[in-house]
PDB file of N, CA and C in Angstrom:
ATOM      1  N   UNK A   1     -58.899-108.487 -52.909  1.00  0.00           N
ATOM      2  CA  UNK A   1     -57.951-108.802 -53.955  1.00  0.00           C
ATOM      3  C   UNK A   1     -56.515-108.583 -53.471  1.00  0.00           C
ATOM      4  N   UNK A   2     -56.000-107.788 -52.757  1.00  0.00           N
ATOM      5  CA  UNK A   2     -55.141-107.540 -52.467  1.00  0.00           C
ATOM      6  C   UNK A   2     -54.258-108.188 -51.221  1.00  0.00           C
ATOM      7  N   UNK A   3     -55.611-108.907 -50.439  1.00  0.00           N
ATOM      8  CA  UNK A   3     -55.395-109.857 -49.677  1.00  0.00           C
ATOM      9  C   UNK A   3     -54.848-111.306 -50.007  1.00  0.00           C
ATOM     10  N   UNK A   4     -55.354-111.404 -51.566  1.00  0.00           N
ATOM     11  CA  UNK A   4     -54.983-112.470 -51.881  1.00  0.00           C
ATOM     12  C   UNK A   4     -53.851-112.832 -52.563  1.00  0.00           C
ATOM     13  N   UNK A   5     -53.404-111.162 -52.996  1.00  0.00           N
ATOM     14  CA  UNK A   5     -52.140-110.807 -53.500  1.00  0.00           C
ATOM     15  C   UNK A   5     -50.990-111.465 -53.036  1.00  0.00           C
ATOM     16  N   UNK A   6     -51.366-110.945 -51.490  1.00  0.00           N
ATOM     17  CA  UNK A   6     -50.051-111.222 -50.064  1.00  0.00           C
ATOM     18  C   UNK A   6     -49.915-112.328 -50.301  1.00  0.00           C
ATOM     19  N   UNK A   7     -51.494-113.514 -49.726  1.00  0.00           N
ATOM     20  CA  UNK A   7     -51.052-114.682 -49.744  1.00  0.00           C
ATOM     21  C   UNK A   7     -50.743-115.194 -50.899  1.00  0.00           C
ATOM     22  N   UNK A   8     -50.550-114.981 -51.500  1.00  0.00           N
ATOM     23  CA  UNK A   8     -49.962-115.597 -53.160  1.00  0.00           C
ATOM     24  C   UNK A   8     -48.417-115.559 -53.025  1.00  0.00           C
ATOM     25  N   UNK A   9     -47.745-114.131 -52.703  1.00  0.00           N
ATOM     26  CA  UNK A   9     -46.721-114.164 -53.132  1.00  0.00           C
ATOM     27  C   UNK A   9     -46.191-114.855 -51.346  1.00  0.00           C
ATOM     28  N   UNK A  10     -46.989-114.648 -50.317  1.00  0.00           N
ATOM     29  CA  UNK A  10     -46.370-114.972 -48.927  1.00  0.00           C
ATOM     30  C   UNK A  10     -45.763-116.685 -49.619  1.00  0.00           C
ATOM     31  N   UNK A  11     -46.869-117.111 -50.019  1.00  0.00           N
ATOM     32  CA  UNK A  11     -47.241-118.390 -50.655  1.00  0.00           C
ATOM     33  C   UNK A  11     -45.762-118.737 -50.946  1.00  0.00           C
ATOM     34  N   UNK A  12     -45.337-118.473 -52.367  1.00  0.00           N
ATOM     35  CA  UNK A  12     -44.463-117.931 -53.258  1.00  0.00           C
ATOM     36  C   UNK A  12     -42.640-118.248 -52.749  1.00  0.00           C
ATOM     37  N   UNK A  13     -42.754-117.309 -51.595  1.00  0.00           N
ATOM     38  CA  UNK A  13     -41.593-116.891 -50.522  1.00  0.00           C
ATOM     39  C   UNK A  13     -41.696-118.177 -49.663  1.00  0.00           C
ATOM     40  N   UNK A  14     -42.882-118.611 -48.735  1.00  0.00           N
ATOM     41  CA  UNK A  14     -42.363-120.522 -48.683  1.00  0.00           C
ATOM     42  C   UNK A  14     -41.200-120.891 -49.398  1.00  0.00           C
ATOM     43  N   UNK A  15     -42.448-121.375 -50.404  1.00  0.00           N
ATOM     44  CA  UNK A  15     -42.188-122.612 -51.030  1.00  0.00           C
ATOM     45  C   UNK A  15     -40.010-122.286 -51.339  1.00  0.00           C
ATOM     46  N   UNK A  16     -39.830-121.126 -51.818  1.00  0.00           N
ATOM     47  CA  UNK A  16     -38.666-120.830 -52.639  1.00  0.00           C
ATOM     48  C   UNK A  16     -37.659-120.572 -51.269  1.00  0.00           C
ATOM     49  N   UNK A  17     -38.352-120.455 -49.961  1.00  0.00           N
ATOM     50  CA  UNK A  17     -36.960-120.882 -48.942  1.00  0.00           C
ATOM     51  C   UNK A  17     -37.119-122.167 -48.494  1.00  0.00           C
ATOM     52  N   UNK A  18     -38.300-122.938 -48.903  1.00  0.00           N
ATOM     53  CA  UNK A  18     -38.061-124.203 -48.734  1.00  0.00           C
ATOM     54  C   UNK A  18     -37.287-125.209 -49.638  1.00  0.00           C
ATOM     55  N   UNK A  19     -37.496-124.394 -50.599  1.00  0.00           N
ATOM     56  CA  UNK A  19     -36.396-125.220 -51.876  1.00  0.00           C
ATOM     57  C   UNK A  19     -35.110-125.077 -51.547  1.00  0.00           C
ATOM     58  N   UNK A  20     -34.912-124.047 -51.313  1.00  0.00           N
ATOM     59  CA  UNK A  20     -33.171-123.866 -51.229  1.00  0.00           C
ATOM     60  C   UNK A  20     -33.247-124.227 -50.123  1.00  0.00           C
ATOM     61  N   UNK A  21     -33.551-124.231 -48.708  1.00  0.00           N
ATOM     62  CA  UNK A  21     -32.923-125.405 -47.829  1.00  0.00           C
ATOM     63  C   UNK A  21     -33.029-126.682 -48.031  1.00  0.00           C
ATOM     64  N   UNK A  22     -33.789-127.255 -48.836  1.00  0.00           N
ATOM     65  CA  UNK A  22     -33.323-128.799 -49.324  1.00  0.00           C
ATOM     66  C   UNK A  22     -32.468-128.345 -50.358  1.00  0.00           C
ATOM     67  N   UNK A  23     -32.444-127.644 -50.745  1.00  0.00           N
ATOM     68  CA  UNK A  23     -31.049-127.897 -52.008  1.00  0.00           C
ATOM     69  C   UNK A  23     -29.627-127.391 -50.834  1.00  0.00           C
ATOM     70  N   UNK A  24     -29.725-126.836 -50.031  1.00  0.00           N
ATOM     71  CA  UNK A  24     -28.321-126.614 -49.124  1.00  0.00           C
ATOM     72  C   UNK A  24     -28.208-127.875 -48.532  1.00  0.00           C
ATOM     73  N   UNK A  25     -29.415-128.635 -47.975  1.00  0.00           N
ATOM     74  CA  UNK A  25     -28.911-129.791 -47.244  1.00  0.00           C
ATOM     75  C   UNK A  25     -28.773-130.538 -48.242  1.00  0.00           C
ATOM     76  N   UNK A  26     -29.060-130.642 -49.622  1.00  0.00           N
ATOM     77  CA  UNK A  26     -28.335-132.017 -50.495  1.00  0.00           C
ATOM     78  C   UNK A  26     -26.964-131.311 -50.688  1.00  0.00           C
ATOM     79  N   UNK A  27     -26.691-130.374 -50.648  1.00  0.00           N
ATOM     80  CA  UNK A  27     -25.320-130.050 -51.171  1.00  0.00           C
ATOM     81  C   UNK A  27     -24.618-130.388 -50.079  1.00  0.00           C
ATOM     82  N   UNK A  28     -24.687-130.366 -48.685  1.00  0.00           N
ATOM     83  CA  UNK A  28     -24.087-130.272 -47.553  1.00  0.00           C
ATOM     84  C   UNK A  28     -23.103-132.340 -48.233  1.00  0.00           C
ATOM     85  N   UNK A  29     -23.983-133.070 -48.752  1.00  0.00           N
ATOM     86  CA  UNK A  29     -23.286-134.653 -48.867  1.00  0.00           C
ATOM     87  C   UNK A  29     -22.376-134.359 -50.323  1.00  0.00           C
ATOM     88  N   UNK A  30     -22.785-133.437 -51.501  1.00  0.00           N
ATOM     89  CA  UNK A  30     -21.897-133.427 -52.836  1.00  0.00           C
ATOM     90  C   UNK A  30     -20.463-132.504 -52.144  1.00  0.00           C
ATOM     91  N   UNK A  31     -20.196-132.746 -53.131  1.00  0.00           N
ATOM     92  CA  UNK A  31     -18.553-131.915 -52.814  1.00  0.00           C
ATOM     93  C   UNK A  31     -18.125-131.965 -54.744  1.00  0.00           C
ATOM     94  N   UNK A  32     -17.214-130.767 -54.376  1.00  0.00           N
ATOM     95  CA  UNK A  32     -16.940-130.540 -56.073  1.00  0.00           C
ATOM     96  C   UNK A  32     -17.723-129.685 -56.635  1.00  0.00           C
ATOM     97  N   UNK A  33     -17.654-129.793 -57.920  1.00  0.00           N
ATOM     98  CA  UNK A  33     -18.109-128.592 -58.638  1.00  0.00           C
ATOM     99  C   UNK A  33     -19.846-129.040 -59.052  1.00  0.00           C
ATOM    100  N   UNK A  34     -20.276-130.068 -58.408  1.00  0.00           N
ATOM    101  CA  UNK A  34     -21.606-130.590 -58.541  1.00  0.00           C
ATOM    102  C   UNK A  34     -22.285-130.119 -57.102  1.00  0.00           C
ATOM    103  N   UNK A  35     -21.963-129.638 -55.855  1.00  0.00           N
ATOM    104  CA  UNK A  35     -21.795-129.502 -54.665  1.00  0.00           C
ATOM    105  C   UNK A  35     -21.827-127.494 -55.154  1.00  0.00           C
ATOM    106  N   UNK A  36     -20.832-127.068 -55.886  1.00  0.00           N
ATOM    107  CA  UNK A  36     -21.134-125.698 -56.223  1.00  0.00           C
ATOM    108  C   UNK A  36     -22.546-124.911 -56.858  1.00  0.00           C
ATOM    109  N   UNK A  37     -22.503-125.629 -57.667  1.00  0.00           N
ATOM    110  CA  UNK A  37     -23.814-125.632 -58.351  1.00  0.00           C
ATOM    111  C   UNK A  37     -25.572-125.658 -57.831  1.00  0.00           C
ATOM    112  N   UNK A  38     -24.848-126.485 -56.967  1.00  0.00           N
ATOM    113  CA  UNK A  38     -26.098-126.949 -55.885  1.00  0.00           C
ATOM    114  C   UNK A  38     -26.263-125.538 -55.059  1.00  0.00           C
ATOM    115  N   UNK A  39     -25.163-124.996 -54.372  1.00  0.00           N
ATOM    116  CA  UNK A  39     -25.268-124.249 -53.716  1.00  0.00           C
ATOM    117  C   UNK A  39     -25.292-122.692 -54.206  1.00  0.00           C
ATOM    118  N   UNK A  40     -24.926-122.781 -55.985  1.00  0.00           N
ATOM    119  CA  UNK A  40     -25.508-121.260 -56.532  1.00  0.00           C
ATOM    120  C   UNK A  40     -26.954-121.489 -56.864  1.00  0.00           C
ATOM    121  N   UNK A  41     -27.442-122.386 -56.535  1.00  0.00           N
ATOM    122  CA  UNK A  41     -28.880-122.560 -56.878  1.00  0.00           C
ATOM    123  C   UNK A  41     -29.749-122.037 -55.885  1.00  0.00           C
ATOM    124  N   UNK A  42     -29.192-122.455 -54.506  1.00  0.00           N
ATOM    125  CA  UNK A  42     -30.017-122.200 -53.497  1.00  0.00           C
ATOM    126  C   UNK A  42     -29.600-120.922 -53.181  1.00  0.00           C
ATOM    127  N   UNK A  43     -28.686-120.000 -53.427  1.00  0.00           N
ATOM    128  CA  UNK A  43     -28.764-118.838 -53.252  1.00  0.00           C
ATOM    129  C   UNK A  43     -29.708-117.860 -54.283  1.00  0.00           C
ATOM    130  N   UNK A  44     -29.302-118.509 -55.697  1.00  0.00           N
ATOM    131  CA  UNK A  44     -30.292-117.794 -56.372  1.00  0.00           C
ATOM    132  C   UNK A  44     -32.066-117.636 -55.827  1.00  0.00           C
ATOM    133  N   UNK A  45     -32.734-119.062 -55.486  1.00  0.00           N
ATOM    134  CA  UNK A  45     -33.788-118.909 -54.888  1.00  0.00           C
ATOM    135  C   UNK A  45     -33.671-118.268 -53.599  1.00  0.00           C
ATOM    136  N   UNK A  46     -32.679-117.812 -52.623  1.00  0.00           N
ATOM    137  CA  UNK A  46     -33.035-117.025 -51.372  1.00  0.00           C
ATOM    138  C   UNK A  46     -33.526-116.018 -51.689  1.00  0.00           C
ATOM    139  N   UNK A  47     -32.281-115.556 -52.840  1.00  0.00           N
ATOM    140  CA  UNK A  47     -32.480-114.293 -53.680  1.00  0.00           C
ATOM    141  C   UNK A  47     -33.846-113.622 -54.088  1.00  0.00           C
ATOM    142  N   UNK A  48     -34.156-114.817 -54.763  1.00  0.00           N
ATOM    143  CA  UNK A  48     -35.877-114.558 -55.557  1.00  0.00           C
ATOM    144  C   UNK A  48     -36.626-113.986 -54.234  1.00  0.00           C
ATOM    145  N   UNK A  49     -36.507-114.831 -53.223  1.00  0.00           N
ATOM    146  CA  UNK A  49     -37.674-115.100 -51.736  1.00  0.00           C
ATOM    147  C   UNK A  49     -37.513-113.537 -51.355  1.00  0.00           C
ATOM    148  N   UNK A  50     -36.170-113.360 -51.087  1.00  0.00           N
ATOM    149  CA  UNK A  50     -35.966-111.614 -50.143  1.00  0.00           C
ATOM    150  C   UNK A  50     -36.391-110.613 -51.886  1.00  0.00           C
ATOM    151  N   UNK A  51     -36.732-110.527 -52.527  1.00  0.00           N
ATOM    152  CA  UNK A  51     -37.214-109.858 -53.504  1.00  0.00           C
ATOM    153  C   UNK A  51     -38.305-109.167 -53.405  1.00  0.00           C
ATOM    154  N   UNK A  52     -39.336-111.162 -53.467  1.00  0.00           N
ATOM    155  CA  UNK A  52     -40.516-110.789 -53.667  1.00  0.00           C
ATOM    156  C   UNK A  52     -41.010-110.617 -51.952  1.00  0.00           C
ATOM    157  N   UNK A  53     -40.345-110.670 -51.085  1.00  0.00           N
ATOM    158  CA  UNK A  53     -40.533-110.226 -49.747  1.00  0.00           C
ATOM    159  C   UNK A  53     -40.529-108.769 -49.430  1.00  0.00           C
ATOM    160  N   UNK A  54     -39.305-108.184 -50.206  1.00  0.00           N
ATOM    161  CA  UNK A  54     -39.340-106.736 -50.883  1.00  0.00           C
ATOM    162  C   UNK A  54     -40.582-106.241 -51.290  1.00  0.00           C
ATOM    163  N   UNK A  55     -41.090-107.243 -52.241  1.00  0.00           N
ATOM    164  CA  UNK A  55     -42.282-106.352 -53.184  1.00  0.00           C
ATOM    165  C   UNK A  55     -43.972-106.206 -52.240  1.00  0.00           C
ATOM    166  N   UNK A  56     -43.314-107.506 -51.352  1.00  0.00           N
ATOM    167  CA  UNK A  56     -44.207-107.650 -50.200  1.00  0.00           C
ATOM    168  C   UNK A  56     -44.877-106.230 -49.403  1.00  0.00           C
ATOM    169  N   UNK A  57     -43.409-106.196 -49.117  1.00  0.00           N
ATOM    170  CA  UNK A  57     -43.398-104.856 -47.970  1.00  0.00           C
ATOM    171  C   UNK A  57     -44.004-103.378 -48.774  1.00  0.00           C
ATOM    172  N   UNK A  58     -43.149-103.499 -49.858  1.00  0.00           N
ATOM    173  CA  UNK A  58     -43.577-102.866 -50.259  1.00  0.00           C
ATOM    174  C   UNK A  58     -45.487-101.989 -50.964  1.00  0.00           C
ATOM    175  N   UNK A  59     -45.516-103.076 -51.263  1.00  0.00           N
ATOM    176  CA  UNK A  59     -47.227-103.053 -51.535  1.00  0.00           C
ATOM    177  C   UNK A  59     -47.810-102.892 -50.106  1.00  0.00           C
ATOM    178  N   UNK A  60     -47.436-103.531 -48.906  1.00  0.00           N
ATOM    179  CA  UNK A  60     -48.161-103.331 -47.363  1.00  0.00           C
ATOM    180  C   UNK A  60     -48.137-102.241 -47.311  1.00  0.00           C
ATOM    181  N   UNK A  61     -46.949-101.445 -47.721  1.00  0.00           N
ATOM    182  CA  UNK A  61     -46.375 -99.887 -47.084  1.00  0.00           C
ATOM    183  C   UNK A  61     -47.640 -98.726 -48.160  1.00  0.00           C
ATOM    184  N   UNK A  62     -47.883 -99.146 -49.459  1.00  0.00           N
ATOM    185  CA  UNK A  62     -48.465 -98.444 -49.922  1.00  0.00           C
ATOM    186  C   UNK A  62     -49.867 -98.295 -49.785  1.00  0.00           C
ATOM    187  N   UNK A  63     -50.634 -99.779 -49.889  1.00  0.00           N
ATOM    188  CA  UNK A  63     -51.984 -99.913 -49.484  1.00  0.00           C
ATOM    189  C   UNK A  63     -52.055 -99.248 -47.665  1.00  0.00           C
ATOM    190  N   UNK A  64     -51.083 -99.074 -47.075  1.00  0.00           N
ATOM    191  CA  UNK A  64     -51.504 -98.622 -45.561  1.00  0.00           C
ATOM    192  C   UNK A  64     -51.343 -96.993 -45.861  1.00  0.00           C
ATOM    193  N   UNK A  65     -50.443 -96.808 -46.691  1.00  0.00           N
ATOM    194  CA  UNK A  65     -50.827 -95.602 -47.153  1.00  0.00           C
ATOM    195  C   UNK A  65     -52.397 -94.886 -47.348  1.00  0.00           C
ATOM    196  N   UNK A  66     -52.495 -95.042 -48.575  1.00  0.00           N
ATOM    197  CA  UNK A  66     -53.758 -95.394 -49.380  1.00  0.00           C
ATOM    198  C   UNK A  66     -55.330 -95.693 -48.111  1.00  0.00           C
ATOM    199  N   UNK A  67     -54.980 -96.273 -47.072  1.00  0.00           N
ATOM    200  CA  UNK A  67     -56.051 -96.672 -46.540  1.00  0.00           C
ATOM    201  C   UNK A  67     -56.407 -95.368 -45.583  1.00  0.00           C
ATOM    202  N   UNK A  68     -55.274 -94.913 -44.560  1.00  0.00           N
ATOM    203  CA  UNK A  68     -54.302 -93.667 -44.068  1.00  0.00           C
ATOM    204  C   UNK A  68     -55.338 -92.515 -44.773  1.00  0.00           C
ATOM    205  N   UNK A  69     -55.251 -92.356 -45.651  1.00  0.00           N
ATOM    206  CA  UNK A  69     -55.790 -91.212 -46.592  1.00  0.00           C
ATOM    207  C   UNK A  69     -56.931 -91.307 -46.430  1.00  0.00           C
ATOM    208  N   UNK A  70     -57.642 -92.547 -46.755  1.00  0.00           N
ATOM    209  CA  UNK A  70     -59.116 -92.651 -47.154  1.00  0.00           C
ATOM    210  C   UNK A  70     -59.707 -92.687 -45.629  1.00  0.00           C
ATOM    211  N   UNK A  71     -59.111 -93.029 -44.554  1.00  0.00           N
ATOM    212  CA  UNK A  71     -59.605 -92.452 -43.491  1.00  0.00           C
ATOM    213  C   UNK A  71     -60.091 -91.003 -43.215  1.00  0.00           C
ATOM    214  N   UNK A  72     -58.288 -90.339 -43.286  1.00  0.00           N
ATOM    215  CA  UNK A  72     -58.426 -88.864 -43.169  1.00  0.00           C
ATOM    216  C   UNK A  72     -59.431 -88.071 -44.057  1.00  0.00           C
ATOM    217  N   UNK A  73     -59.637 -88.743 -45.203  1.00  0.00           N
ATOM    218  CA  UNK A  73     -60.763 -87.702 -46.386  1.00  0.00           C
ATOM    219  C   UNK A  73     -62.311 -87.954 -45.590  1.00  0.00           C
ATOM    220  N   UNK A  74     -62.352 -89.915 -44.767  1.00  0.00           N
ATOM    221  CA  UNK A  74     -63.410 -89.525 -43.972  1.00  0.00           C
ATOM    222  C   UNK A  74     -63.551 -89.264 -43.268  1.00  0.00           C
ATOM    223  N   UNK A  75     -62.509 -88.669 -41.577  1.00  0.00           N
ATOM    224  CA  UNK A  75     -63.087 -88.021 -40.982  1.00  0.00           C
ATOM    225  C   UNK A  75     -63.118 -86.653 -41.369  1.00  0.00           C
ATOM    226  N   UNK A  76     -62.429 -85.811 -42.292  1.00  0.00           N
ATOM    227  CA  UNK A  76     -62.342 -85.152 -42.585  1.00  0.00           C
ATOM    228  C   UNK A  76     -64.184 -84.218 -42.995  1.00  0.00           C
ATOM    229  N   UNK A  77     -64.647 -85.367 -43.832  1.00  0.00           N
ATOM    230  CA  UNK A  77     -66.124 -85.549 -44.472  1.00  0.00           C
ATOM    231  C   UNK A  77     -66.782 -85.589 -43.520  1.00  0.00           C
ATOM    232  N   UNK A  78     -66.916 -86.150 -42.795  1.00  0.00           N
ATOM    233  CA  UNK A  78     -67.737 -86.747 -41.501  1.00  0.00           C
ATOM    234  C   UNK A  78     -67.239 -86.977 -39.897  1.00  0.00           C
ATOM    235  N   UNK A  79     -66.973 -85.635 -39.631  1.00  0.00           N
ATOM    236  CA  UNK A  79     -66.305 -85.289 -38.357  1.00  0.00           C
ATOM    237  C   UNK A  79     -67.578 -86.243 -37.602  1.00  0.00           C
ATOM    238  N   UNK A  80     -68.727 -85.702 -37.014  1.00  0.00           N
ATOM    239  CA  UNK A  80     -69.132 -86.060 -36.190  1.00  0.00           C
ATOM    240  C   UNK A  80     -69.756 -87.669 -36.147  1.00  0.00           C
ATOM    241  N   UNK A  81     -69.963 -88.467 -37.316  1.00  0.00           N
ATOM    242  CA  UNK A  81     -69.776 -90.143 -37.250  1.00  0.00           C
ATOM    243  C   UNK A  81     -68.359 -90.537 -36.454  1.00  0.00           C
ATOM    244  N   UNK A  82     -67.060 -89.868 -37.215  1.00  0.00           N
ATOM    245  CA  UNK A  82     -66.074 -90.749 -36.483  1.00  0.00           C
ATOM    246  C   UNK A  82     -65.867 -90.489 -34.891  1.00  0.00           C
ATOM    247  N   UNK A  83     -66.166 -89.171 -34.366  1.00  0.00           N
ATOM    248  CA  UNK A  83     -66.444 -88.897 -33.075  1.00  0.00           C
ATOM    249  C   UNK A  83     -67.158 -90.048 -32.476  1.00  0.00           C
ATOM    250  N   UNK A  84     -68.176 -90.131 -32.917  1.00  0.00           N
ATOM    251  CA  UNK A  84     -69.028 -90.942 -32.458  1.00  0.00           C
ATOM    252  C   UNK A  84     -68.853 -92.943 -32.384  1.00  0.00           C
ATOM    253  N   UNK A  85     -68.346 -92.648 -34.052  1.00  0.00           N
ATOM    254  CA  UNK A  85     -67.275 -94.332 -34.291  1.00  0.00           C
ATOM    255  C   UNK A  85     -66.495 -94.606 -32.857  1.00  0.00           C
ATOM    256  N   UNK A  86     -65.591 -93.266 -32.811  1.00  0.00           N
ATOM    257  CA  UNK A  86     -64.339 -93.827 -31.517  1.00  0.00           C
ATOM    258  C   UNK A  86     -64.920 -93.641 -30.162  1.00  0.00           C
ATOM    259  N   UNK A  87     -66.100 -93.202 -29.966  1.00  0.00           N
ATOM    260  CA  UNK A  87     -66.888 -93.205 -28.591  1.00  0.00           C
ATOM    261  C   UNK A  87     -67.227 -94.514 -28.414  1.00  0.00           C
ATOM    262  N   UNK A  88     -68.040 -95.049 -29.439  1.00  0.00           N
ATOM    263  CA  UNK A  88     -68.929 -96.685 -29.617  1.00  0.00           C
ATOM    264  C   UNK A  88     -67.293 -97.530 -29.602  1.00  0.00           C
ATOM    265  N   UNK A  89     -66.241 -97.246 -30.030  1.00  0.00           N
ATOM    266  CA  UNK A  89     -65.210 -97.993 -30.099  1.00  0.00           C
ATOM    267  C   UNK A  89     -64.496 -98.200 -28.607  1.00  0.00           C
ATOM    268  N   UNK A  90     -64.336 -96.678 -28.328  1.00  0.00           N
ATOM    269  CA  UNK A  90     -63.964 -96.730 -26.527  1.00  0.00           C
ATOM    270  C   UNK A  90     -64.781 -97.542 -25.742  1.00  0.00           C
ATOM    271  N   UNK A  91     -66.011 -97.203 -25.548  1.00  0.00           N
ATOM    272  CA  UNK A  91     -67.136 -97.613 -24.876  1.00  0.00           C
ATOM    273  C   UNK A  91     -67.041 -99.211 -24.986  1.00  0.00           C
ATOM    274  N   UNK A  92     -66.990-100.150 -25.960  1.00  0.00           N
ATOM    275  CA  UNK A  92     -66.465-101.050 -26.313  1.00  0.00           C
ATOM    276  C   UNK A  92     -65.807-101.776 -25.395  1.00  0.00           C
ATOM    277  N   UNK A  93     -64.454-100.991 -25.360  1.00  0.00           N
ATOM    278  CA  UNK A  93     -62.950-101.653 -24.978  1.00  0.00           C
ATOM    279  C   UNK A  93     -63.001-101.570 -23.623  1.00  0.00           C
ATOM    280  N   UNK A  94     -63.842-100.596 -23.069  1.00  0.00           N
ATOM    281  CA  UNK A  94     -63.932-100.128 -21.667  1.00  0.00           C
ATOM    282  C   UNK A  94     -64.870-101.559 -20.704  1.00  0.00           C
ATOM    283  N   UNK A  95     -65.770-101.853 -21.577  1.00  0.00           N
ATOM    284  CA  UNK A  95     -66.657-102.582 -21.577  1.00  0.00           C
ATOM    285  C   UNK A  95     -66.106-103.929 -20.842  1.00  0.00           C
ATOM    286  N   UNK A  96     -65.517-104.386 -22.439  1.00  0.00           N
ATOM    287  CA  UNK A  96     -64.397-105.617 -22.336  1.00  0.00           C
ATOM    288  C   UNK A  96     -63.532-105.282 -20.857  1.00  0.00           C
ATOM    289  N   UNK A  97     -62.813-104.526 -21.105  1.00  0.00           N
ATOM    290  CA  UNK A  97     -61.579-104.131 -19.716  1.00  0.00           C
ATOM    291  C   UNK A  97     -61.801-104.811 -18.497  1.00  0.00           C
ATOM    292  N   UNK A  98     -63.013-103.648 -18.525  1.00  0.00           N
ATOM    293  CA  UNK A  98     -64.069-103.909 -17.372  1.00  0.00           C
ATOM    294  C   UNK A  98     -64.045-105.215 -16.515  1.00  0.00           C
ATOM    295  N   UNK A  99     -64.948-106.214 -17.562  1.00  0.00           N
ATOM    296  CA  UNK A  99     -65.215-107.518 -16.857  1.00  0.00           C
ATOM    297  C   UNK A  99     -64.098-108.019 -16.883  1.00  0.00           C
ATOM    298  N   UNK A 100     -62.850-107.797 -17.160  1.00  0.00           N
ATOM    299  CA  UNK A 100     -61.472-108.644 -16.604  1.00  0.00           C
ATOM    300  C   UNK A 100     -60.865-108.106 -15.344  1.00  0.00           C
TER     301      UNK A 100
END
């Protein structure tokens, strides 16, 4: 769920810097106060984009939190699985290494 969160709002943050660079490049041909307008528009949507890019980070920063923890409570719980997790994990990588 939370995966789909990201891509929703990643989604979101597109589309709304893609709007305002077509609204900067139509403004780039108006001039005048129709040409202004154009161009408080596309700032307002940058605006929105670095927001919810904000809220982005933000939610990453907390769920890595949150995940952080639920590690530590399990090795904490189960010292000798994760011993054993990062042995089968080394053993692994060593593996891979290896044949390169």
């Amino acid at each position: 769920m939370l995966q789909s969160n990201f891509n929703a709002i990643n989604n979101d943050v597109n589309t709304l810097v893609k709007d305002a660079q077509a609204l900067l490049k139509s403004a780039a041909a108006l001039t005048g106060e129709k040409a202004e307008e154009v161009r408080n528009r596309a700032m307002q949507l940058l605006d929105t984009a670095l927001i919810k890019s904000h809220e982005v980070q933000e939610s990453a920063l907390i769920a890595g939190k949150e995940m952080a923890a639920s590690a530590n409570v399990y090795v904490k719980e189960n010292p000798w699985r994760a011993i054993a997790a990062m042995a089968g994990v080394g053993l692994l990588a060593g593996l891979i290494l290896g044949r390169k």
